[in-house]
C-alpha atoms as a PDB file:
ATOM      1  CA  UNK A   1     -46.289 -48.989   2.346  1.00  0.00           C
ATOM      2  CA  UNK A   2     -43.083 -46.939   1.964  1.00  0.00           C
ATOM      3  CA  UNK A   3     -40.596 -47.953  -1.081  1.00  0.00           C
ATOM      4  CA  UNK A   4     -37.040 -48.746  -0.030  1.00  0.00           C
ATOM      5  CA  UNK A   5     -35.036 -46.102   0.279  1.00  0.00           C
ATOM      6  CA  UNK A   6     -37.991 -43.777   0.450  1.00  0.00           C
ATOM      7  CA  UNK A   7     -36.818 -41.663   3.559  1.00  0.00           C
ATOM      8  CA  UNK A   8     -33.319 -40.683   1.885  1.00  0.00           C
ATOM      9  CA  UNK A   9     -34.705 -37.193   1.170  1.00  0.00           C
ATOM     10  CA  UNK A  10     -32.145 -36.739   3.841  1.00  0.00           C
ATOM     11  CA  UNK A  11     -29.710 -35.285   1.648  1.00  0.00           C
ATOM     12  CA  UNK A  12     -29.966 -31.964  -0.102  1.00  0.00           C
ATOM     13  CA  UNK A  13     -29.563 -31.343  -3.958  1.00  0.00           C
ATOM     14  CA  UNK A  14     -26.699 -29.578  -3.189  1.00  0.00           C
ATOM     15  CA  UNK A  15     -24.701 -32.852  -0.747  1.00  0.00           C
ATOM     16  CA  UNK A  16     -26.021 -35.007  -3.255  1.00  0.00           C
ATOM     17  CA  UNK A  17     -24.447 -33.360  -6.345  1.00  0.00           C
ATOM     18  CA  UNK A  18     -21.157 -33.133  -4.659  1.00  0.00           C
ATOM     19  CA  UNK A  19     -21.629 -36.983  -3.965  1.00  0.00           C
ATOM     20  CA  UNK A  20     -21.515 -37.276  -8.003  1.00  0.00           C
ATOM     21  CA  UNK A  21     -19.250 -35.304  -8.694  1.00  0.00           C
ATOM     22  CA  UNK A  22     -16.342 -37.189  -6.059  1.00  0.00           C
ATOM     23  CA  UNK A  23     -18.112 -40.199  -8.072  1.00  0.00           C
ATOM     24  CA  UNK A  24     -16.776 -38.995 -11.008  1.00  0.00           C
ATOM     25  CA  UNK A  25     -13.754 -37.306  -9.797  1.00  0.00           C
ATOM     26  CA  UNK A  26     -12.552 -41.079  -8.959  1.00  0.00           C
ATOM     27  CA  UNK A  27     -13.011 -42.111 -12.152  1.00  0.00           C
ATOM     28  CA  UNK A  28     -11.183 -39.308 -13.607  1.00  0.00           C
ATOM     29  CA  UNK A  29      -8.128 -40.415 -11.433  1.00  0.00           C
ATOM     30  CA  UNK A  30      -8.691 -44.181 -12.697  1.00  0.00           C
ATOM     31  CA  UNK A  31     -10.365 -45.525  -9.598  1.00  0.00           C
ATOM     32  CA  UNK A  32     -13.532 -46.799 -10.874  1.00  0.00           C
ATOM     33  CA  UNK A  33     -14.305 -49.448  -8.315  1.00  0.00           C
ATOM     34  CA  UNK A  34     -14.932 -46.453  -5.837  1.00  0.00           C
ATOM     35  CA  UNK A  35     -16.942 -44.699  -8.323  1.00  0.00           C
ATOM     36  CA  UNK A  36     -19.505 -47.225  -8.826  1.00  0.00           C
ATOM     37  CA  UNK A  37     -19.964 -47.702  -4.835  1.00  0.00           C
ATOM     38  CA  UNK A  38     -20.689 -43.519  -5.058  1.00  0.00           C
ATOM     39  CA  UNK A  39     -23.062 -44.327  -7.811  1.00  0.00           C
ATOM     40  CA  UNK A  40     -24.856 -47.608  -6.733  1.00  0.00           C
ATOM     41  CA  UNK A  41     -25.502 -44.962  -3.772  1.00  0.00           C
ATOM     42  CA  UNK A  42     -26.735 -42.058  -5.674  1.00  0.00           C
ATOM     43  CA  UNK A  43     -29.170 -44.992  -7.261  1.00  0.00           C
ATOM     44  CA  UNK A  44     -30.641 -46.042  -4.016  1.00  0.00           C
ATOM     45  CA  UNK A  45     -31.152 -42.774  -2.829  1.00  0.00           C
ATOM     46  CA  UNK A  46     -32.730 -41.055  -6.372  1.00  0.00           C
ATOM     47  CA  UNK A  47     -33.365 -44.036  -8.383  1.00  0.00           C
ATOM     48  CA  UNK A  48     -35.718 -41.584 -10.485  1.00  0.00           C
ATOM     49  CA  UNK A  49     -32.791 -39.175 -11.559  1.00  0.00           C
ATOM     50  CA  UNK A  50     -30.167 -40.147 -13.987  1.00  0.00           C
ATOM     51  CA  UNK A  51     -26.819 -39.061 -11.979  1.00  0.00           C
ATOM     52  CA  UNK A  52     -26.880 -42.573 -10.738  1.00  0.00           C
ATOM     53  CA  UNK A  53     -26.955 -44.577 -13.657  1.00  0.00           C
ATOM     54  CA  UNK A  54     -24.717 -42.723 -16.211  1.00  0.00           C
ATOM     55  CA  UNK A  55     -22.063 -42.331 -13.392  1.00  0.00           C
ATOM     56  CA  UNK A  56     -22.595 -46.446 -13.234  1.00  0.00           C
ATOM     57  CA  UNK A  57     -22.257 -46.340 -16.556  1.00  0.00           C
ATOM     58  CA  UNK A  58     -19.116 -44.607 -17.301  1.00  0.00           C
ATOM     59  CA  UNK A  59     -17.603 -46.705 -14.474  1.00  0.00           C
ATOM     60  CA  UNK A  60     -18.363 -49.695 -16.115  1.00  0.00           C
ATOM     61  CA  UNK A  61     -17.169 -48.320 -19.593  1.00  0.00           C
ATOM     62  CA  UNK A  62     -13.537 -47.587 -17.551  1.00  0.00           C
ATOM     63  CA  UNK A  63     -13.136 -51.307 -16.513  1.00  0.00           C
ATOM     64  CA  UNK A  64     -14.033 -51.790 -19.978  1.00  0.00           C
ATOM     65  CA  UNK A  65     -17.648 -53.300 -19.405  1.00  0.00           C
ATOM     66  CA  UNK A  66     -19.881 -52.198 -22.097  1.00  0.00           C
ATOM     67  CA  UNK A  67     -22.804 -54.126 -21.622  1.00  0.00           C
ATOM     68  CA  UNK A  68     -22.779 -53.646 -18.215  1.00  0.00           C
ATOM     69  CA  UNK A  69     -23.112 -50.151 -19.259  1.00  0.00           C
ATOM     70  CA  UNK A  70     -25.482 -50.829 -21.260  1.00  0.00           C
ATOM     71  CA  UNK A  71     -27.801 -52.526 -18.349  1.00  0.00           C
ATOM     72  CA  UNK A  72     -27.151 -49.285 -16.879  1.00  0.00           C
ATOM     73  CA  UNK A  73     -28.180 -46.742 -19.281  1.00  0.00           C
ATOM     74  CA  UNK A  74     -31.632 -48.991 -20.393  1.00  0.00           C
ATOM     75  CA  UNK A  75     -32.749 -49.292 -16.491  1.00  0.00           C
ATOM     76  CA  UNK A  76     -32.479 -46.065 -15.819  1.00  0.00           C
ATOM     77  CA  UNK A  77     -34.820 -42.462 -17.167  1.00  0.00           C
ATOM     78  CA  UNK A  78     -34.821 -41.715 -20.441  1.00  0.00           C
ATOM     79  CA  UNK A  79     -33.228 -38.547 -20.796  1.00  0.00           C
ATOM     80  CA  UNK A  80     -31.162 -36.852 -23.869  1.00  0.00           C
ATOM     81  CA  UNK A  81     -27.931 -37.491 -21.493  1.00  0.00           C
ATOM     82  CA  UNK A  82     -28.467 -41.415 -20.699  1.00  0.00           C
ATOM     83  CA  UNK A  83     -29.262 -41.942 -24.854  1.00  0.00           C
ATOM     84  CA  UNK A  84     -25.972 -40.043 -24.871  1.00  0.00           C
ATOM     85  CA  UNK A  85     -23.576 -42.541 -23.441  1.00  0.00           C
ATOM     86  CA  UNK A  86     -25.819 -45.771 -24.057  1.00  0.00           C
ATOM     87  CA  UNK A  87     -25.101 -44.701 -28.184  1.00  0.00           C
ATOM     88  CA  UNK A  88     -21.540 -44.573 -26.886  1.00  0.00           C
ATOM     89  CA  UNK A  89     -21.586 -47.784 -25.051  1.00  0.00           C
ATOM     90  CA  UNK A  90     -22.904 -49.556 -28.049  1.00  0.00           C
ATOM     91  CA  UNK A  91     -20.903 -48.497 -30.440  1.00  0.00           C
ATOM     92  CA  UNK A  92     -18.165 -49.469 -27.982  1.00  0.00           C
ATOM     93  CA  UNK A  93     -19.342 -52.865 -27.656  1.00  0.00           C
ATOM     94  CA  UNK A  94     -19.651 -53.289 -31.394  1.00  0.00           C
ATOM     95  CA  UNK A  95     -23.201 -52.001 -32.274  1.00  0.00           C
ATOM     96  CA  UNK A  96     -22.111 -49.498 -33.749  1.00  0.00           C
ATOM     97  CA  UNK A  97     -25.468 -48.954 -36.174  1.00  0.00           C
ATOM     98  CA  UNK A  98     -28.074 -49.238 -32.702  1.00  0.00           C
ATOM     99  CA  UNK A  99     -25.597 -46.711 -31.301  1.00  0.00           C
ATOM    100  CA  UNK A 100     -25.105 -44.339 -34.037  1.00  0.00           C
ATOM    101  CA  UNK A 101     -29.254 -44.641 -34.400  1.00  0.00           C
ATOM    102  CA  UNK A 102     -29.167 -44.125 -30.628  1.00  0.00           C
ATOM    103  CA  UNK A 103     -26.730 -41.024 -31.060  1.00  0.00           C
ATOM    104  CA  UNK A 104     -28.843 -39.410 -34.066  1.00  0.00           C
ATOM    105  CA  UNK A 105     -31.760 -39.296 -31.560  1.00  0.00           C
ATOM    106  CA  UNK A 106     -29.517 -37.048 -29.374  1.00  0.00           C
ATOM    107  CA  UNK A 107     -28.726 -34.973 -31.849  1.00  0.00           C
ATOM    108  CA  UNK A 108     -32.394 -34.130 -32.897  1.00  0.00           C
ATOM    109  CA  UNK A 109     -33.352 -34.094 -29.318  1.00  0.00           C
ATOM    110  CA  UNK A 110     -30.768 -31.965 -27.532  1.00  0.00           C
ATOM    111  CA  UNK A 111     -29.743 -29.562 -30.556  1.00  0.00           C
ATOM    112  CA  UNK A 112     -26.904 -26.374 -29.353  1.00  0.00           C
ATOM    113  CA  UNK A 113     -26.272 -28.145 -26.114  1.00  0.00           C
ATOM    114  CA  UNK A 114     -22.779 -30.466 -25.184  1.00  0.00           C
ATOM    115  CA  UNK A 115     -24.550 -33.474 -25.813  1.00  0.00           C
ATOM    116  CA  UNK A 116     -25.261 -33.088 -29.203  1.00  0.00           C
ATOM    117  CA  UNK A 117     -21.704 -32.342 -29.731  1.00  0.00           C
ATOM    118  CA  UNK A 118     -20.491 -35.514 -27.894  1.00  0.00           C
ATOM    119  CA  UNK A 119     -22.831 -37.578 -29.808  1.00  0.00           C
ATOM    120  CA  UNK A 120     -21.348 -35.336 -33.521  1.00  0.00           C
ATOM    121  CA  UNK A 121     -18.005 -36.194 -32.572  1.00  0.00           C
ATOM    122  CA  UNK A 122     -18.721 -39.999 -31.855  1.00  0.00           C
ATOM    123  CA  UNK A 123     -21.024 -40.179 -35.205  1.00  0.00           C
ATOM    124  CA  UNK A 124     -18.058 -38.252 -36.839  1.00  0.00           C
ATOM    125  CA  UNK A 125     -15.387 -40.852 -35.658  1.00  0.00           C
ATOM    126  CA  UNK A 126     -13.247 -38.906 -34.711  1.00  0.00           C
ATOM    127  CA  UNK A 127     -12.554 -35.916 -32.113  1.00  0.00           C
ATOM    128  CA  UNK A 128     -12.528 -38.459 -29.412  1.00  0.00           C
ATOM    129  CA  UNK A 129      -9.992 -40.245 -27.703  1.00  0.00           C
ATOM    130  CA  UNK A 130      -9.478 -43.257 -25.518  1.00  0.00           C
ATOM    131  CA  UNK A 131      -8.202 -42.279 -22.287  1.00  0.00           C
ATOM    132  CA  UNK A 132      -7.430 -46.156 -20.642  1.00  0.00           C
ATOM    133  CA  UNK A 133     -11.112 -47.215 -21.375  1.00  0.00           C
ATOM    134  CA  UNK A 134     -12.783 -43.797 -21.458  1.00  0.00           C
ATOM    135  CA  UNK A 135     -13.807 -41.756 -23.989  1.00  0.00           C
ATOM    136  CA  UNK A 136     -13.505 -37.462 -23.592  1.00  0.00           C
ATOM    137  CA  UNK A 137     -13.883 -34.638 -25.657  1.00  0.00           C
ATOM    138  CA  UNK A 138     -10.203 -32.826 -26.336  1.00  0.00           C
ATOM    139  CA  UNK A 139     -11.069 -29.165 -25.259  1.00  0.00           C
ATOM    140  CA  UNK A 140     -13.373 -30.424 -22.671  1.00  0.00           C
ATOM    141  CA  UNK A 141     -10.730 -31.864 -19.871  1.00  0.00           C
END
């Protein structure tokens, strides 16, 4: 019996990343209602690959939702990225000791890349910036 959703190999790797990225060029212009219908898509149609839920994520963070975030980041694959933002989310919603654990995980995992240094600068406090609701790197936008 096929899964739902099973025959969407109907988009390339190459449609479906530029799919993500207008995902998360609307919530770069503050319009993350659109960018979690983009991303609830990108779930259905690679619910294995972690575009979807971080994209959810980071939508829910801009309409200030951190556990909804949260939801996100656990459901989906485990990944050095998706233990990226959930440390972020959780130290946004409070937890900050389960998200700085979560962050020092990314750090030992993912050493020289940008997500170690995302997840240095949050466990730093400081280098990062609330833009509305979400977080960026200076240097990086």
């Amino acid at each position: 019996m096929r899964q739902p959703f099973e025959f969407c190999e109907i988009f390339s790797s190459d449609e479906l990343r530029l799919f993500v990225d207008i995902g998360f060029v609307a919530i770069s212009r503050g319009n993350s209602c659109a960018a979690a219908a983009v991303f609830e898509a990108v779930r259905l149609v690679r619910p294995k690959q972690e575009a979807g839920y971080i994209g959810g994520a980071l939508a829910c963070l801009a309409q200030g939702e951190a556990e909804a975030a949260i939801q996100f980041l656990r459901a989906g694959p485990k990944t050095a990225a998706s233990r990226a933002f959930l440390g972020l989310a959780l130290v946004l919603r409070g937890e900050c000791g389960n998200g700085r654990s979560v962050l020092q995980s990314v750090v030992d995992l993912a050493p020289s890349t940008p997500l170690e240094e995302l997840a240095r600068g949050v466990l730093a406090e400081g280098g990062f910036e609330m833009t509305g609701r979400v977080p960026y790197r200076r240097g990086f936008v």
